[in-house]
Protein backbone atom coordinates (compact mmCIF):
# COMPACT_ATOMS: atom_id res chain seq x y z
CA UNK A 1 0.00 0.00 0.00
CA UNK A 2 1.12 3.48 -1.01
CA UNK A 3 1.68 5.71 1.89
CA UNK A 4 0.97 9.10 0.48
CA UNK A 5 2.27 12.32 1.68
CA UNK A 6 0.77 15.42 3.51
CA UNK A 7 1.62 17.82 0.77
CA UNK A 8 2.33 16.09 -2.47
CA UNK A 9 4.91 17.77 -4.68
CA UNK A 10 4.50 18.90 -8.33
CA UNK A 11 8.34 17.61 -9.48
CA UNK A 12 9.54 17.83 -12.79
CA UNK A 13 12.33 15.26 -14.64
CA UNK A 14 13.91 16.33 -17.15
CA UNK A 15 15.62 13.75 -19.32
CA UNK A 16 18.50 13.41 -21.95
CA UNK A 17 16.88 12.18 -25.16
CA UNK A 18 19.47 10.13 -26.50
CA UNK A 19 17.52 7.05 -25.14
CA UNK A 20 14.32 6.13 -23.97
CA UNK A 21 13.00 6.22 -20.49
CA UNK A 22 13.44 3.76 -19.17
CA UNK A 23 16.14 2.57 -22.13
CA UNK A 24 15.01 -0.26 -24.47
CA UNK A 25 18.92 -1.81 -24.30
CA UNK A 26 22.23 0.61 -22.57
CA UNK A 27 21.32 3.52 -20.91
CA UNK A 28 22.36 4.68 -17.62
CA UNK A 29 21.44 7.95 -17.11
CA UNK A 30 17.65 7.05 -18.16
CA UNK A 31 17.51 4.24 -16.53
CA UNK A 32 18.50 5.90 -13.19
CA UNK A 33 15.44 8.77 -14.42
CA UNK A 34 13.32 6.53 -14.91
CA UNK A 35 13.47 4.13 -11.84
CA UNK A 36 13.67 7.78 -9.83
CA UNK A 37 10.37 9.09 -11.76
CA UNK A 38 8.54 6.07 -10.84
CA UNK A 39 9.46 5.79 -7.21
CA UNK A 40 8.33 9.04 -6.80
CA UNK A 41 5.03 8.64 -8.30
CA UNK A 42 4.90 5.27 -6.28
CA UNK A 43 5.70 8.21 -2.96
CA UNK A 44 2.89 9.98 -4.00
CA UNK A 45 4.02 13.07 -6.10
CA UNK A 46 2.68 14.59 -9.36
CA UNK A 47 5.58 14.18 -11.26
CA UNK A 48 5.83 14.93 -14.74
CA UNK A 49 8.85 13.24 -17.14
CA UNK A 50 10.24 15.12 -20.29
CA UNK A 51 11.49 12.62 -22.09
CA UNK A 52 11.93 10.80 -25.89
CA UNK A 53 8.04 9.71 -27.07
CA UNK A 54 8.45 6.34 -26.81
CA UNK A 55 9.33 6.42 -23.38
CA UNK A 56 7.23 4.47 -20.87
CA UNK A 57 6.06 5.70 -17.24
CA UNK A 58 3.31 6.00 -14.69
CA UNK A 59 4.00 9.61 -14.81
CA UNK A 60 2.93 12.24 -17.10
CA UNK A 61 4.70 12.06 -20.19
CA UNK A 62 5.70 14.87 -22.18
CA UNK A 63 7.22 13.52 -25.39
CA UNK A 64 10.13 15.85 -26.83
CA UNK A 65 10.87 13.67 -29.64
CA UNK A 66 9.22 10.73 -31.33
CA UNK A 67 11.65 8.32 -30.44
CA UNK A 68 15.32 7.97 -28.94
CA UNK A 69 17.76 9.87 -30.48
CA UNK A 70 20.39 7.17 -29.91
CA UNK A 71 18.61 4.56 -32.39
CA UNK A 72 16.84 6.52 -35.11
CA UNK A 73 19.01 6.86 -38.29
CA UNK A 74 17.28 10.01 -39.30
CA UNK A 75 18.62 12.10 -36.48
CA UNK A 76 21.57 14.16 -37.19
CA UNK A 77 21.45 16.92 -34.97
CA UNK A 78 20.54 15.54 -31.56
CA UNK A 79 21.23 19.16 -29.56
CA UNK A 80 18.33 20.68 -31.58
CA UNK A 81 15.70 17.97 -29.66
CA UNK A 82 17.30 19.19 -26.69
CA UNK A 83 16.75 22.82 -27.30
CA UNK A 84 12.90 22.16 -27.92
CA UNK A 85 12.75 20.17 -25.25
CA UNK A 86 13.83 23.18 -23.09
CA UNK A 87 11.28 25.47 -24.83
CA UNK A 88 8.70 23.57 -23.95
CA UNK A 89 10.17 22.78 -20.23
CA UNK A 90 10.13 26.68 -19.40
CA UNK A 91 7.06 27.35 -20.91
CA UNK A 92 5.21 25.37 -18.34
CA UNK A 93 7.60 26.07 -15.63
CA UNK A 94 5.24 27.82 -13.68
CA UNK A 95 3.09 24.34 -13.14
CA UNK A 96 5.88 22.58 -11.35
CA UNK A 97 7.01 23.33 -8.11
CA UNK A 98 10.49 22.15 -8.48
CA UNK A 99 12.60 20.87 -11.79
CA UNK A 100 15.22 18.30 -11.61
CA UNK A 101 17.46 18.38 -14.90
CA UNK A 102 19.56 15.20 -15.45
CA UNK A 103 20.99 16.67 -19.11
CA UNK A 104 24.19 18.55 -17.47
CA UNK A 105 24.78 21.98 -17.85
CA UNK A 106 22.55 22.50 -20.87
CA UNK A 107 20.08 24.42 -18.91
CA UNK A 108 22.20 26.83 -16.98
CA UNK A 109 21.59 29.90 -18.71
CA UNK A 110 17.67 29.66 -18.81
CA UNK A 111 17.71 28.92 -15.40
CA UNK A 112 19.93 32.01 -14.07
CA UNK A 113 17.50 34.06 -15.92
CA UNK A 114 14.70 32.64 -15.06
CA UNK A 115 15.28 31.87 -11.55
CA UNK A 116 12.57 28.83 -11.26
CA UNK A 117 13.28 26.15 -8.33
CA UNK A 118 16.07 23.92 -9.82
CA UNK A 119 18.78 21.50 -9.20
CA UNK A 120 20.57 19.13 -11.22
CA UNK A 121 22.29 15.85 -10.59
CA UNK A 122 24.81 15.44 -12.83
CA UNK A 123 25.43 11.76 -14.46
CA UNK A 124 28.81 11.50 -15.73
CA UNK A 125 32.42 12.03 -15.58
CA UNK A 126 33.81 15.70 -14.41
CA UNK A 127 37.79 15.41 -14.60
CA UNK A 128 37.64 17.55 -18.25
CA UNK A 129 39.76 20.49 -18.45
CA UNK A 130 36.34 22.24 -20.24
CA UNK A 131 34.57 22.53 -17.11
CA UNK A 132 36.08 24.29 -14.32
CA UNK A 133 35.71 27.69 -16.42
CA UNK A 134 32.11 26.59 -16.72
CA UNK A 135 31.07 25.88 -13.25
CA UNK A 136 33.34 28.68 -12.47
CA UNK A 137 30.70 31.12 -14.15
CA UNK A 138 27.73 29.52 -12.43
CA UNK A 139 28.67 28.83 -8.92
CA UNK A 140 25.00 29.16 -8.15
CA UNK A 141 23.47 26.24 -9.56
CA UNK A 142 22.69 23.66 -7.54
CA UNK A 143 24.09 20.21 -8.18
CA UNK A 144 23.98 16.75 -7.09
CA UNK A 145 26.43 14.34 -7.19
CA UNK A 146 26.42 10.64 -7.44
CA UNK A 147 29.34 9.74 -6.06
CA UNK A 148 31.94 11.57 -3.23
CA UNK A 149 34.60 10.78 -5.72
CA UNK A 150 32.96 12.49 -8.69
CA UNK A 151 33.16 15.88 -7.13
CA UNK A 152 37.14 16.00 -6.84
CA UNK A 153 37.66 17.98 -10.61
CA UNK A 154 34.48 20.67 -9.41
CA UNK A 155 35.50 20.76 -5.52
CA UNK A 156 34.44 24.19 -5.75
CA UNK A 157 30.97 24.05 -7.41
CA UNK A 158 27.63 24.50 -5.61
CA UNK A 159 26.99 20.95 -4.49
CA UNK A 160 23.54 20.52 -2.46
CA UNK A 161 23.68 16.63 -1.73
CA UNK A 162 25.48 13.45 -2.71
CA UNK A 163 22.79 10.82 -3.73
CA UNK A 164 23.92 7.35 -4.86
CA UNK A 165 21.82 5.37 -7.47
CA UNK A 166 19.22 2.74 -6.56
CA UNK A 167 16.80 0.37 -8.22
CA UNK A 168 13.99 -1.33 -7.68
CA UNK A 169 14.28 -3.97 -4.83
CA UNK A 170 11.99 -6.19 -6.56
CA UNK A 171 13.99 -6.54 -10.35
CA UNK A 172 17.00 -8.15 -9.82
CA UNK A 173 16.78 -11.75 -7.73
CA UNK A 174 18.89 -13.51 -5.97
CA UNK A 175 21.06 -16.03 -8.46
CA UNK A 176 22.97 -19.17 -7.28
CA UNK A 177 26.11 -18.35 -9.70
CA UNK A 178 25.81 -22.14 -11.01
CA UNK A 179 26.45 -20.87 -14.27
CA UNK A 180 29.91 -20.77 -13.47
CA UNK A 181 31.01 -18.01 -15.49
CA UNK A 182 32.93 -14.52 -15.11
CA UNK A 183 30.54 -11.35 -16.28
CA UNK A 184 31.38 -8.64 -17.88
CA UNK A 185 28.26 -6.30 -18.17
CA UNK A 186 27.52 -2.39 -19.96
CA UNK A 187 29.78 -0.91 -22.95
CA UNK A 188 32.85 -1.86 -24.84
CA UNK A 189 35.51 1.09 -24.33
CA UNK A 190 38.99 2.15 -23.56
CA UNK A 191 38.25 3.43 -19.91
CA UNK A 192 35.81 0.13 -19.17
CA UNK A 193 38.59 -2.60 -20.03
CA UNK A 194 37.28 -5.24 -20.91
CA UNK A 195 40.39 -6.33 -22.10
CA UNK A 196 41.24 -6.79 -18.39
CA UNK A 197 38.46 -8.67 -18.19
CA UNK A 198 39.24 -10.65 -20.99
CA UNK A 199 42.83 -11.74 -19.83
CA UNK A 200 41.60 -12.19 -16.16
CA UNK A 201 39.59 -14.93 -17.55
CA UNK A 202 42.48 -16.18 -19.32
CA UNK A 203 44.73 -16.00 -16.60
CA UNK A 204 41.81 -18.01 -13.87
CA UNK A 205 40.86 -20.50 -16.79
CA UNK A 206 37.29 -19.75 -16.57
CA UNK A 207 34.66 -18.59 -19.24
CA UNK A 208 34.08 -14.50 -19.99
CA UNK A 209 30.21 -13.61 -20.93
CA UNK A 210 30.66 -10.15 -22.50
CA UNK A 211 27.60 -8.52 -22.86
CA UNK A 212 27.85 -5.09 -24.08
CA UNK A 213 26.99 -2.09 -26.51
CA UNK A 214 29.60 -0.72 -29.21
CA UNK A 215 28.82 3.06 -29.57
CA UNK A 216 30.00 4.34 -33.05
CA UNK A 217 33.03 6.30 -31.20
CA UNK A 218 34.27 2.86 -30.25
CA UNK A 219 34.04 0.60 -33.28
CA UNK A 220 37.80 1.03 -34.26
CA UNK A 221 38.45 0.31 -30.60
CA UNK A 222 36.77 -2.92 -30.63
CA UNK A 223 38.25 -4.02 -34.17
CA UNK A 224 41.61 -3.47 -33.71
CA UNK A 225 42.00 -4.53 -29.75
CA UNK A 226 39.11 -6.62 -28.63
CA UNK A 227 37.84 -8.73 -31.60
CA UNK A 228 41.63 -10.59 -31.87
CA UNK A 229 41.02 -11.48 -28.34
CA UNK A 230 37.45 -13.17 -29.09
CA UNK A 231 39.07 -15.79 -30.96
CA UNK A 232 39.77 -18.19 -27.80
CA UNK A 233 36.39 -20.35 -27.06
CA UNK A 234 36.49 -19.53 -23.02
CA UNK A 235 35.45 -15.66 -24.32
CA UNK A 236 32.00 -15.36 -25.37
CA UNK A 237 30.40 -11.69 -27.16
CA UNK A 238 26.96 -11.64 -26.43
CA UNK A 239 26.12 -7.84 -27.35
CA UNK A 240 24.01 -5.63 -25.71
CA UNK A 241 20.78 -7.39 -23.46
CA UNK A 242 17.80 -5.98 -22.44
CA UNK A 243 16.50 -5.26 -18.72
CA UNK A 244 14.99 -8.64 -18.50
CA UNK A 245 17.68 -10.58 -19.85
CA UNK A 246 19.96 -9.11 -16.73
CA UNK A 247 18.84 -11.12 -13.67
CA UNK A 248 19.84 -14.33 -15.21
CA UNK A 249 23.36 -12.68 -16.95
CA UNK A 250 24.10 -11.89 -13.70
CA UNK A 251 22.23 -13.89 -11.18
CA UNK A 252 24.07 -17.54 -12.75
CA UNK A 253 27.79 -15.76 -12.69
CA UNK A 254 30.04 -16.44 -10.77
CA UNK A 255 31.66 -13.06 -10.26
CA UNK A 256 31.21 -9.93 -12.02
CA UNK A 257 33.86 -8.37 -13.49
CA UNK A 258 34.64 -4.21 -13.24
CA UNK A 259 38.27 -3.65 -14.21
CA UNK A 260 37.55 -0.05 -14.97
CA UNK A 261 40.36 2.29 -15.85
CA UNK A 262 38.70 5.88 -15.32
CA UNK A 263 37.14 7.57 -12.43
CA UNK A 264 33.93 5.70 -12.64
CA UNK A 265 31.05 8.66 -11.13
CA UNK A 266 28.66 5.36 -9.97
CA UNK A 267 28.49 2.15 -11.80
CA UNK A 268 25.08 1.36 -12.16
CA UNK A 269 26.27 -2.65 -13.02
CA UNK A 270 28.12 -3.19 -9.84
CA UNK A 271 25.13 -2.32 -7.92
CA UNK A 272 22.58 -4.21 -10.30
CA UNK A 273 25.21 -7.62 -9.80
CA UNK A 274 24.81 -6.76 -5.87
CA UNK A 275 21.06 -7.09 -6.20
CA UNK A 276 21.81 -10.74 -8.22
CA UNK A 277 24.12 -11.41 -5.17
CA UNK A 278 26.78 -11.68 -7.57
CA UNK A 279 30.23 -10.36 -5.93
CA UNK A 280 32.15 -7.89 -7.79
CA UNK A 281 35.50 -7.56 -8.49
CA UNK A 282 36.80 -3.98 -8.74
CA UNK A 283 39.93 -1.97 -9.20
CA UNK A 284 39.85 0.93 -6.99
CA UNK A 285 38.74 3.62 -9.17
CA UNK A 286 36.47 6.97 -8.93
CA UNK A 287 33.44 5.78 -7.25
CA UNK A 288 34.40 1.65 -6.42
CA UNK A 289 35.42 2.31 -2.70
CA UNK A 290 31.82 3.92 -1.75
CA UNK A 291 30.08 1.28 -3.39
CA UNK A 292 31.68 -2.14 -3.08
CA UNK A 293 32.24 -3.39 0.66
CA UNK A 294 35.05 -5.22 0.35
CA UNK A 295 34.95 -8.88 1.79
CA UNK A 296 30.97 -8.35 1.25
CA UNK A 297 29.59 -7.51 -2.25
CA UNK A 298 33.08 -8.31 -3.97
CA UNK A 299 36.77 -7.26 -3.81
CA UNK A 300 38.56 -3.94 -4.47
CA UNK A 301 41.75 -4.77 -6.18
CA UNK A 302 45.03 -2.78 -7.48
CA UNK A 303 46.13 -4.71 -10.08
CA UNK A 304 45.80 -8.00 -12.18
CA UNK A 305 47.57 -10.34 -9.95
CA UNK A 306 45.15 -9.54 -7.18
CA UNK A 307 42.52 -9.79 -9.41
CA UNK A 308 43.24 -13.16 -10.11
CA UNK A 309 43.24 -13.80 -6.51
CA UNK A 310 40.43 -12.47 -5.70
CA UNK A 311 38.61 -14.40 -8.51
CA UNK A 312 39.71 -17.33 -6.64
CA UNK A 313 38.65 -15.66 -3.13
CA UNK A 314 35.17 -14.80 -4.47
CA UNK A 315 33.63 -18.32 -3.83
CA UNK A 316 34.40 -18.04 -0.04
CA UNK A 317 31.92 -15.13 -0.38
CA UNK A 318 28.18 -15.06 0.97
CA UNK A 319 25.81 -14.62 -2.08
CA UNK A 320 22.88 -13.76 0.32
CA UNK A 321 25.22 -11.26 2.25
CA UNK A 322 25.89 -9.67 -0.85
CA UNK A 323 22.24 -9.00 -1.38
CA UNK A 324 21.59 -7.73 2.02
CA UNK A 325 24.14 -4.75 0.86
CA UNK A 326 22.60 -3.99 -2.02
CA UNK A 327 18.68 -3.92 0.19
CA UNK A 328 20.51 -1.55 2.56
CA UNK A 329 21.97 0.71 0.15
CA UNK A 330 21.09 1.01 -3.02
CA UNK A 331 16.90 0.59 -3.53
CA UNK A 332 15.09 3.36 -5.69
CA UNK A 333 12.87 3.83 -2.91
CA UNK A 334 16.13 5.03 -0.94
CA UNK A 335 17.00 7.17 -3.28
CA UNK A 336 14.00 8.51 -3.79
CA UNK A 337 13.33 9.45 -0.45
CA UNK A 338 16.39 10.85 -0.11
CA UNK A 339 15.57 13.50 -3.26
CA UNK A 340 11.60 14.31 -2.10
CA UNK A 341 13.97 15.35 0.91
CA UNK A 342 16.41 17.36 -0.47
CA UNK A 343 13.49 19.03 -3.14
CA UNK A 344 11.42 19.80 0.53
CA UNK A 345 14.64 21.59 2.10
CA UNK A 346 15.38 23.61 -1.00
CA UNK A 347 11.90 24.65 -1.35
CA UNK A 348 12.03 25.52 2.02
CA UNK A 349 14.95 27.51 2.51
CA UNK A 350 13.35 29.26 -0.65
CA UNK A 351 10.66 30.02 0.77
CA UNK A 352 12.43 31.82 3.78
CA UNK A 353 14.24 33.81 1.75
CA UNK A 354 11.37 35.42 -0.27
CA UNK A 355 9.94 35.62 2.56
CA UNK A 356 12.99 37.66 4.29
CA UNK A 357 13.24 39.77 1.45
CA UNK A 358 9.61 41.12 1.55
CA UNK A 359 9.96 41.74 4.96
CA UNK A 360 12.86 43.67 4.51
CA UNK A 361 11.40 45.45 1.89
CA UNK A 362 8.15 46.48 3.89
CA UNK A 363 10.87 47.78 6.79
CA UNK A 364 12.70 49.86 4.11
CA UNK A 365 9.29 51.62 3.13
C-alpha cells in the first residue's frame, strides 16, 4: 500500500533524449530517471517526465521527440531535440514546483535568468579540463552528485547533496552463480577494459560472458584490440541485453567483473550484480570504494595479480550477504526518499528567503 504524503509535490524530470525512459537496451542515465520518476510517483508526487516519445512511465509524459535519439538513423542533430525540449520545459515552468534536470549543464543559462526552483544531478564524468571555467561562471546552480569521488575535478561548485543510485528492490533476484562463469556487463571502451576482463579470464581459466553495446566512437576500438582477443572459445560476445535478460546474466555468474580504468562517477552494473548477489571484483577507481564493501559484495583490487586472486577468493563469499548490501543501500525507494527530501529543504529555505526579502522590503518603506 502506497503511503501518500501530507503535501504532495509537483516535481519535474527532465531527461536526456538520446535514449528512452526507461532505455530499451544501454542507458544509464535514463535508466537511473526513470526508476527515480517512478518511485516518486509510487511516494505519491505529481511528477511529470520530459522525455523521448516512446518512453514508458506512470507519470505524465511529455514527449520531446518521437523516439530515442540514440537509435533513429534520421537524427543528425541531436542538440536541436534538446533545445525544444527546453522550450517547452520553461514554458510550463510555472506548473511545477520544483525541476530536476539530469541533461548537465545545458540548462544553466535559462535557469539564471529565469530563476525557477532547480537542481541538477549530474550523471557522468567531471575530470575535463572544459569545465572548471564553466562551473566557475555559475557557482549558483545547484548540483547533485552521485558519487563523493565524482566531485574531486568541481570541488568548488555548488553541491547541495550526494545521492547514490538505486533500483527497484523487486527486479533483480537472488542467483545461485551455477552458471559458473565470469561477467562482464555495460559498454565496450577504452576506460571500461574489458580487455582486463578478458585476460583475467584467461589467466583463472574460466569462461568471460561479454555482454555489451559498441557506440560508433568505439568501433575502431573494438576491431583493432578486442575482436583478436574473441578468438579463444572460453570468451563469449553476447552484445548488448535488455532489462529482463539481466537477472539471469548476472544472477548464474560467478563473479562480475569491473576492471575499470577511469574515475567511474557510480556504476550502475556493480550495484545491479549486488542485487543478483553476484560479488564484484573492482579496481579501486572513482566511485568503487563507496560502493563495493570489500569482503561483502566483492573485492577492491590494485592490479591484475590480485585480481586473479580475488577471482579465486570470491567463492568463499556469501551470495545472500551480498544482497543484504545492495537492500541496505542502493533501492530506488532510498534514493527517492532521499531527493523528495532534499526538493522539501530547498523549497524551504526558498521560501524563507522570499519571505525575508519582503519583509525587509516592507521595513525599508
Amino acid at each position: 500500500m502506497t503511503i501518500r504524503p501530507r503535501t504532495p509535490l509537483r516535481i519535474a524530470q527532465v531527461s536526456p533524449l538520446y535514449e528512452s525512459v526507461p532505455p530499451k537496451l544501454y542507458g544509464g542515465t535514463e535508466r537511473v530517471v526513470s526508476y527515480l520518476t517512478e518511485e516518486l510517483v509510487e511516494l505519491g508526487h505529481d511528477v511529470t517526465l520530459f522525455a523521448s516519445g516512446d518512453s514508458k512511465t506512470k507519470a505524465r509524459l511529455v514527449p520531446c521527440c518521437l523516439r530515442a535519439l540514440r537509435l533513429n538513423p534520421d537524427c543528425i542533430d541531436k542538440l536541436a531535440h534538446h533545445y525544444i525540449m527546453l522550450e517547452e520545459l520553461f514554458a510550463r515552468a510555472e506548473e511545477f514546483d520544483i525541476i530536476h534536470f539530469h541533461i548537465d549543464y545545458l540548462h544553466f543559462p535559462i535557469s539564471r535568468v529565469t530563476g525557477i526552483p532547480q537542481l541538477t544531478t549530474l550523471h557522468g564524468r567531471l575530470d575535463l579540463t572544459d569545465l572548471p571555467p564553466l562551473y566557475h561562471r555559475y557557482p549558483d546552480m545547484p548540483v547533485v552528485s552521485i558519487s563523493r569521488a565524482q566531485r574531486t575535478p568541481l570541488a568548488f561548485a555548488n553541491w547541495v547533496a550526494n545521492i547514490y543510485h538505486g533500483l527497484p528492490a523487486g527486479q533483480l533476484s537472488l542467483g545461485n552463480g551455477n552458471g559458473n562463469y565470469l561477467a562482464f556487463l555495460g559498454r565496450i571502451s577504452p576506460e571500461k577494459r574489458v580487455d582486463r576482463a578478458i585476460e583475467i579470464a584467461l589467466k583463472v581459466g574460466m569462461p568471460l560472458k561479454i555482454a555489451a553495446k559498441i557506440d560508433r566512437v568505439d568501433q575502431e576500438y573494438f576491431d583493432s584490440r578486442i575482436k583478436p582477443m574473441l578468438d579463444n572459445p572460453n570468451i563469449e560476445y553476447i552484445g548488448e541485453i535488455t532489462e529482463d535478460q539481466k537477472s539471469d546474466f548476472l544472477g548464474n555468474a560467478y563473479a562480475y567483473l569491473f576492471p575499470i580504468d577511469w574515475p567511474e562517477p557510480f556504476g550502475l552494473t556493480m550495484i545491479e550484480s549486488m542485487a543478483c548477489g553476484t560479488p564484484t571484483i573492482a579496481f579501486r577507481c572513482g566511485s568503487v570504494p563507496e560502493l563495493i564493501t570489500d569482503g561483502t559484495s566483492g573485492f577492491i583490487v590494485d592490479n591484475m595479480e590480485d585480481a586473479a586472486r580475488a577471482v579465486v577468493r570470491t567463492g568463499d563469499l556469501d551470495r545472500a550477504a551480498c544482497r543484504q548490501a545492495f537492500e541496505m543501500r542502493f533501492t530506488g525507494s532510498r534514493m527517492a526518499k532521499e531527493y523528495v527530501k532534499l526538493y522539501e529543504s530547498m523549497l524551504s529555505i526558498r521560501a524563507l528567503s522570499v519571505e525575508t526579502t519582503q519583509v525587509d522590503s516592507l521595513l525599508t518603506q
